[in-house]
Protein backbone atom coordinates (compact mmCIF):
# COMPACT_ATOMS: atom_id res chain seq x y z
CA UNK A 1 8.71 20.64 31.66
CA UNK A 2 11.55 18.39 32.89
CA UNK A 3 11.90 14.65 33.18
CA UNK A 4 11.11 14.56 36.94
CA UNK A 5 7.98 16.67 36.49
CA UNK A 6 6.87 14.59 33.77
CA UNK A 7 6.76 11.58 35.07
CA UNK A 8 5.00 13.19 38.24
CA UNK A 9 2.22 14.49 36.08
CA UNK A 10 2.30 11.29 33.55
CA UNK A 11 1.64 9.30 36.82
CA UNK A 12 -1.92 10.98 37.42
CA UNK A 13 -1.88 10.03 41.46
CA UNK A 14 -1.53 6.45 40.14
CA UNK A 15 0.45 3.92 42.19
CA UNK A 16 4.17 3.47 39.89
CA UNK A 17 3.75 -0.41 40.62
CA UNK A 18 0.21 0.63 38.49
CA UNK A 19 2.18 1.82 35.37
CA UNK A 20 3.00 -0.33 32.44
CA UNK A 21 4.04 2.25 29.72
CA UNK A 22 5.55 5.60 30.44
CA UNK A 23 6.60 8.28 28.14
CA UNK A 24 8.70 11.27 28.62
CA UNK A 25 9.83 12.47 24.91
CA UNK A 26 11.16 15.76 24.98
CA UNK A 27 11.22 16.51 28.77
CA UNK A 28 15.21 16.98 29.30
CA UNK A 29 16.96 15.28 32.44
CA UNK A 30 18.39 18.45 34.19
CA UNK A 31 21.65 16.19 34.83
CA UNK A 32 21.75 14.02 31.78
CA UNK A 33 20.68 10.80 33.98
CA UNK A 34 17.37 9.11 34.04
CA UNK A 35 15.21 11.07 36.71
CA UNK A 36 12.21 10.65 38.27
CA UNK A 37 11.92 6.93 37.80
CA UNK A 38 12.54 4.40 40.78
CA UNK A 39 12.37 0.90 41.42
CA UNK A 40 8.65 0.92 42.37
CA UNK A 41 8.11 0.76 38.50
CA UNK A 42 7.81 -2.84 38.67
CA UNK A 43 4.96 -3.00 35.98
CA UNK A 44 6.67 -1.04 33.74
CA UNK A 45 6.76 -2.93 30.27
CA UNK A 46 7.57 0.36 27.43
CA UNK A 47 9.75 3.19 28.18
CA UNK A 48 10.04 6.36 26.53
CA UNK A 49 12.82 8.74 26.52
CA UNK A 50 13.55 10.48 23.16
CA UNK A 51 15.32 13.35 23.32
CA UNK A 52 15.75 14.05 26.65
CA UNK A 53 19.39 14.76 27.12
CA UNK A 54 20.62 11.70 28.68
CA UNK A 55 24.46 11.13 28.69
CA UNK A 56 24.20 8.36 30.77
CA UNK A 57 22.12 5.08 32.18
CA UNK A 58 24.28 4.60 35.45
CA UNK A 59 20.98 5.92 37.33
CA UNK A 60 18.25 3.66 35.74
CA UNK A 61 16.11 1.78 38.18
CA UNK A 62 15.48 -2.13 38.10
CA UNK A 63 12.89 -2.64 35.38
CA UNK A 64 12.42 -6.35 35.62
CA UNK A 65 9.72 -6.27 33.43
CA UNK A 66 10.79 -3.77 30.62
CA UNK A 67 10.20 -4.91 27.32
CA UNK A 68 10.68 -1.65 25.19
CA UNK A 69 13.02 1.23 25.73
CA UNK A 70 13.35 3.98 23.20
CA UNK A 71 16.29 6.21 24.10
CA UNK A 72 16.52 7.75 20.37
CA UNK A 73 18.10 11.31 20.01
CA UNK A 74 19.91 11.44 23.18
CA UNK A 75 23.89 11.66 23.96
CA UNK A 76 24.70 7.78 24.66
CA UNK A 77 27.98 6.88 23.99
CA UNK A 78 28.46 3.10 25.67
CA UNK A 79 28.11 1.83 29.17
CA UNK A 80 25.61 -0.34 28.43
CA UNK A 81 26.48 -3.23 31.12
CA UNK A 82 23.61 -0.90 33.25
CA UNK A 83 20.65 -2.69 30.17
CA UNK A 84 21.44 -6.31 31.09
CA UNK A 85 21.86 -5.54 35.18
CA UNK A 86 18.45 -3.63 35.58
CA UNK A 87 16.71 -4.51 32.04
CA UNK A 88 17.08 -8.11 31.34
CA UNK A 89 13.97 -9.39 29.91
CA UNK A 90 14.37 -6.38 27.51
CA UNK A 91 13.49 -7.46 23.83
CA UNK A 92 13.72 -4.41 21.39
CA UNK A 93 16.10 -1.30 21.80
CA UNK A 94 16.72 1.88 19.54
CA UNK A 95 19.57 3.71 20.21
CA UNK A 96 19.42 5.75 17.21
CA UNK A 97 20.63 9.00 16.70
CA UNK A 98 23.12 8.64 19.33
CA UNK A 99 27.04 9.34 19.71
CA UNK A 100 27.69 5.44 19.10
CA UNK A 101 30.80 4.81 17.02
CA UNK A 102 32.48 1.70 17.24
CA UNK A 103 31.39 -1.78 17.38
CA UNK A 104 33.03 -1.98 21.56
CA UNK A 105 30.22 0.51 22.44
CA UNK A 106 27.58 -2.11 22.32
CA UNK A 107 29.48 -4.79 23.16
CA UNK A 108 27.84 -5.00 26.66
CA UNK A 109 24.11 -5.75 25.19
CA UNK A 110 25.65 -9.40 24.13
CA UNK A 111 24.51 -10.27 27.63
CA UNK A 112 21.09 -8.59 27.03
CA UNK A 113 20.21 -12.14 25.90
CA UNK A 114 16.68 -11.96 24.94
CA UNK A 115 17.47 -8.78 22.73
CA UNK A 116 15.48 -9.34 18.93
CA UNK A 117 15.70 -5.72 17.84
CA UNK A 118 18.22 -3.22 17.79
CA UNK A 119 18.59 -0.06 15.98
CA UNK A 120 21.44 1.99 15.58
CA UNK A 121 20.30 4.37 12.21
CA UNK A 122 22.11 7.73 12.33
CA UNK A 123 24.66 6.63 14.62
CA UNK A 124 28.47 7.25 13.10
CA UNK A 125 28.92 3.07 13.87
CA UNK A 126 26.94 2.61 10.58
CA UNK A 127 29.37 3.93 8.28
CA UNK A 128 32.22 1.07 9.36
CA UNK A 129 32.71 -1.13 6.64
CA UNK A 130 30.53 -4.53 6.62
CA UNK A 131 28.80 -2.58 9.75
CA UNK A 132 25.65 -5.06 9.58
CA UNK A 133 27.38 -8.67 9.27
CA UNK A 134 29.62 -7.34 12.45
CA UNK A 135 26.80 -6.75 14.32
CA UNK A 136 24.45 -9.64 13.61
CA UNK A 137 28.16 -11.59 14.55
CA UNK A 138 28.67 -9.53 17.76
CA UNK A 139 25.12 -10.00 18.82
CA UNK A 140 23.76 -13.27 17.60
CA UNK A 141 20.50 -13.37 19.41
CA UNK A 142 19.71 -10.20 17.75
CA UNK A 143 17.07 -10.91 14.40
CA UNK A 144 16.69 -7.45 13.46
CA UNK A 145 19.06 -4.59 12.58
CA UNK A 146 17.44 -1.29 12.02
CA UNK A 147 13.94 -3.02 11.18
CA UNK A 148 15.94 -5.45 8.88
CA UNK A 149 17.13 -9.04 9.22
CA UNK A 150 20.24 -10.45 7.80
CA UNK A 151 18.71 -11.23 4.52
CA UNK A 152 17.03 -8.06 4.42
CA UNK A 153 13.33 -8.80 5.22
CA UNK A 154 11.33 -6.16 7.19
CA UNK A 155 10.94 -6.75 10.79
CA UNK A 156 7.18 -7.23 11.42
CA UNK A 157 4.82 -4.31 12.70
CA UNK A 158 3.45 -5.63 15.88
CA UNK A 159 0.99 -2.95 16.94
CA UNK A 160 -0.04 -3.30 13.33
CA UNK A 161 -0.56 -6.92 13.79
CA UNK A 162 -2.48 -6.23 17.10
CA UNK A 163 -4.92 -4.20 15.80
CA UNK A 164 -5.82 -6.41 12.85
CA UNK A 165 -5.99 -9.26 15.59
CA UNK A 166 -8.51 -6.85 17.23
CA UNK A 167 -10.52 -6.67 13.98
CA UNK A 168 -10.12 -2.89 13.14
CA UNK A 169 -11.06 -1.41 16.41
CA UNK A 170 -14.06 -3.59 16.58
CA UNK A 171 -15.43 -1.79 13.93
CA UNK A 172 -18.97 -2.37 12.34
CA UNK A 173 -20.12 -5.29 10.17
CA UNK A 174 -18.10 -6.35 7.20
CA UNK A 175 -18.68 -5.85 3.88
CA UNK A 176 -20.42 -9.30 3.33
CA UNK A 177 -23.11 -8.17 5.20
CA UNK A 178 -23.80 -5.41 2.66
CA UNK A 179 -23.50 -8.23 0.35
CA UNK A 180 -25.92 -10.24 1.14
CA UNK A 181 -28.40 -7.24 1.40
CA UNK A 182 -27.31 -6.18 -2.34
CA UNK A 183 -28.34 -10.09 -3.02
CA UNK A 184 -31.89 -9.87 -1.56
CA UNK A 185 -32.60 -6.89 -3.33
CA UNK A 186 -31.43 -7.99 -6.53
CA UNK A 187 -33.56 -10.83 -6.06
CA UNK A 188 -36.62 -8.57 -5.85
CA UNK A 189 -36.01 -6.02 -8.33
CA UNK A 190 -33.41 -7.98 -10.25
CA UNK A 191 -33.66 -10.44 -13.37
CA UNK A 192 -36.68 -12.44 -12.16
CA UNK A 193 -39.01 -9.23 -11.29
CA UNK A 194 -38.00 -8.12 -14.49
CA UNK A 195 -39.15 -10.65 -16.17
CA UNK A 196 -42.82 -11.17 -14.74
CA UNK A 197 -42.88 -7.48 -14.78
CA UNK A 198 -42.24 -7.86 -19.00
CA UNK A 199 -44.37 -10.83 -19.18
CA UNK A 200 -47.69 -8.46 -17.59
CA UNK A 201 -46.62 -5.67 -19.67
CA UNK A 202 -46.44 -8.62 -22.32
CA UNK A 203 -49.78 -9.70 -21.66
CA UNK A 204 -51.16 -6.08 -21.50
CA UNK A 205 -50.09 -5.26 -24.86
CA UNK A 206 -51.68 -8.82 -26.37
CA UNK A 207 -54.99 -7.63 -25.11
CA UNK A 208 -54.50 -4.35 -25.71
CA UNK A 209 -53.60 -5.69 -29.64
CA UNK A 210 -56.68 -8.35 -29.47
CA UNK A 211 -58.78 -5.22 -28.33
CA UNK A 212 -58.18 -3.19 -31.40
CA UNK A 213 -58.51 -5.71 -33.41
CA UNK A 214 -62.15 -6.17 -32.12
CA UNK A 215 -62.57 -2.15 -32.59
CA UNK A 216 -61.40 -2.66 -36.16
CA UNK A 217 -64.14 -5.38 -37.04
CA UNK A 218 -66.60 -3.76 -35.48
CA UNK A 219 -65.91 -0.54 -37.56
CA UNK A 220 -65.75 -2.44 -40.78
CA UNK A 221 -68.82 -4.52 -39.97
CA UNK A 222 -70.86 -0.94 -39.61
CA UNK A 223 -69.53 0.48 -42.79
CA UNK A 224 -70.40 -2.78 -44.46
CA UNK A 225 -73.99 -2.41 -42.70
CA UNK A 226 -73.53 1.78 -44.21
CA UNK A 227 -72.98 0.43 -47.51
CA UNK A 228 -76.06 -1.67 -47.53
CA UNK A 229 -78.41 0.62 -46.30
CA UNK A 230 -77.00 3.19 -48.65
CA UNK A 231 -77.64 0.40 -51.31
CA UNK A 232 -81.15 -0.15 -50.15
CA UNK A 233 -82.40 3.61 -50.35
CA UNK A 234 -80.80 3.84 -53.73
CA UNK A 235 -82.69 1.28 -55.27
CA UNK A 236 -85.56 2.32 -53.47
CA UNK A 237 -85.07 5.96 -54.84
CA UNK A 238 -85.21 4.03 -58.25
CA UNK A 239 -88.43 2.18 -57.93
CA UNK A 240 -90.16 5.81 -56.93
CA UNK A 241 -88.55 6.97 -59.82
CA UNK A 242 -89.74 4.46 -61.83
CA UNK A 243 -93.20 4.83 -60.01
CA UNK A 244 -93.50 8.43 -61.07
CA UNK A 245 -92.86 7.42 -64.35
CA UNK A 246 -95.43 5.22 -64.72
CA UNK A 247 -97.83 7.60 -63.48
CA UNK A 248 -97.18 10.43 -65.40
CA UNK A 249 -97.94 7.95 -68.73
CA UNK A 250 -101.03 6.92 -67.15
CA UNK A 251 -102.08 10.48 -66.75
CA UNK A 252 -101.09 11.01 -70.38
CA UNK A 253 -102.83 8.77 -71.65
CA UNK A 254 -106.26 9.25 -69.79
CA UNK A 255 -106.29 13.17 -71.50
């Protein structure tokens, strides 16, 4: 699908003064100019068009309110005055991976004055000698130079940053709230619970203890009370012994 279409179907019977981001990657211009776009875009904030074919910008509408414009992987060799005529609140531009050579090609974009980001990777400019400290001199309002600043610190991710301003996508509660769960039930089944449940079982196995002692002294109080009666029928067994004896000498005696 072309450019023109593209933008046709990316529109979705929407008003262009409706559209804040469009993107066209890989839909080639059938001239090599910017098609389908006119100067109804006036919402238009982020702008798409990697690898698309372009050779030139003479044909890009006014974009007042253009932001972002990624024109990576095309054929853009200079002529850049057409950025700062129809793009000038424009704030972050890659032009990598394009037929950019020397440091006059982007001499225009000096009057792109609210420029902070420019990138340039993969373009044959980056091989001239002290290629970065001519650039950050050439374009001073510029902070970062292929996602690096002059003393080499990253440039920041902003949709990153958005969408931990956003809190994750609004996802659920946080782990603290698990927390504080974990805490309650420690608090019933944790140290305390533990150690009422060990003082019952405690308890349980001081009268289960005092219990057998009782079944102890009760057994040795009825042996004791065995031994006695035993006792008592022996010497009883004796006297009839003794009994007998006595008769049996009576009887003897008598005859």
């Amino acid at each position: 699908m072309d450019m023109k279409k593209r933008i046709t179907v990316e529109l979705r019977n929407r008003d262009p003064a409706e559209v804040a981001e469009m993107v066209v990657d890989n839909s080639p211009s059938l001239s090599g100019e910017v098609e389908g776009l006119s100067d109804k875009f006036v919402e238009l904030e982020v702008l798409r068009m990697v690898n698309v074919g372009l050779h030139s910008l003479a044909k890009l509408p006014s974009l007042p309110k253009l932001r972002k414009l990624e024109l990576s992987e095309n054929n853009l060799s200079g002529s850049f005055e057409t950025l700062s005529e129809k793009c000038p609140n424009l704030i972050y531009l890659n032009l990598s991976s394009n037929k950019i050579k020397e440091l006059s090609n982007v001499e225009a974009l000096q009057n792109l004055k609210k420029l902070q980001s420019l990138d340039l990777l993969n373009c044959e400019i980056t091989s001239l000698k002290d290629y970065r400290d001519s650039v950050f001199e050439l374009l001073p309002q510029v902070t970062y130079l292929d996602g690096f600043d002059q003393e080499e610190n990253e440039a920041p991710d902003s949709e990153v940053d958005e969408e931990d301003e956003d809190g994750d996508d609004g996802a659920g509660p946080t782990g603290d709230y698990d927390d504080e769960d974990d805490e309650d039930d420690d608090d019933e089944d944790g140290s305390e619970g533990g150690e009422v449940g060990l003082s019952v079982r405690g308890k349980r196995a001081t009268h289960q203890e005092d219990d057998d002692d009782d079944e102890d002294d009760d057994y040795g109080e009825e042996e004791e009370e065995d031994g006695e009666r035993a006792d008592a029928q022996g010497q009883k067994r004796k006297r009839d012994a003794e009994d007998d004896g006595e008769d049996d000498e009576d009887d003897d005696d008598d005859d």
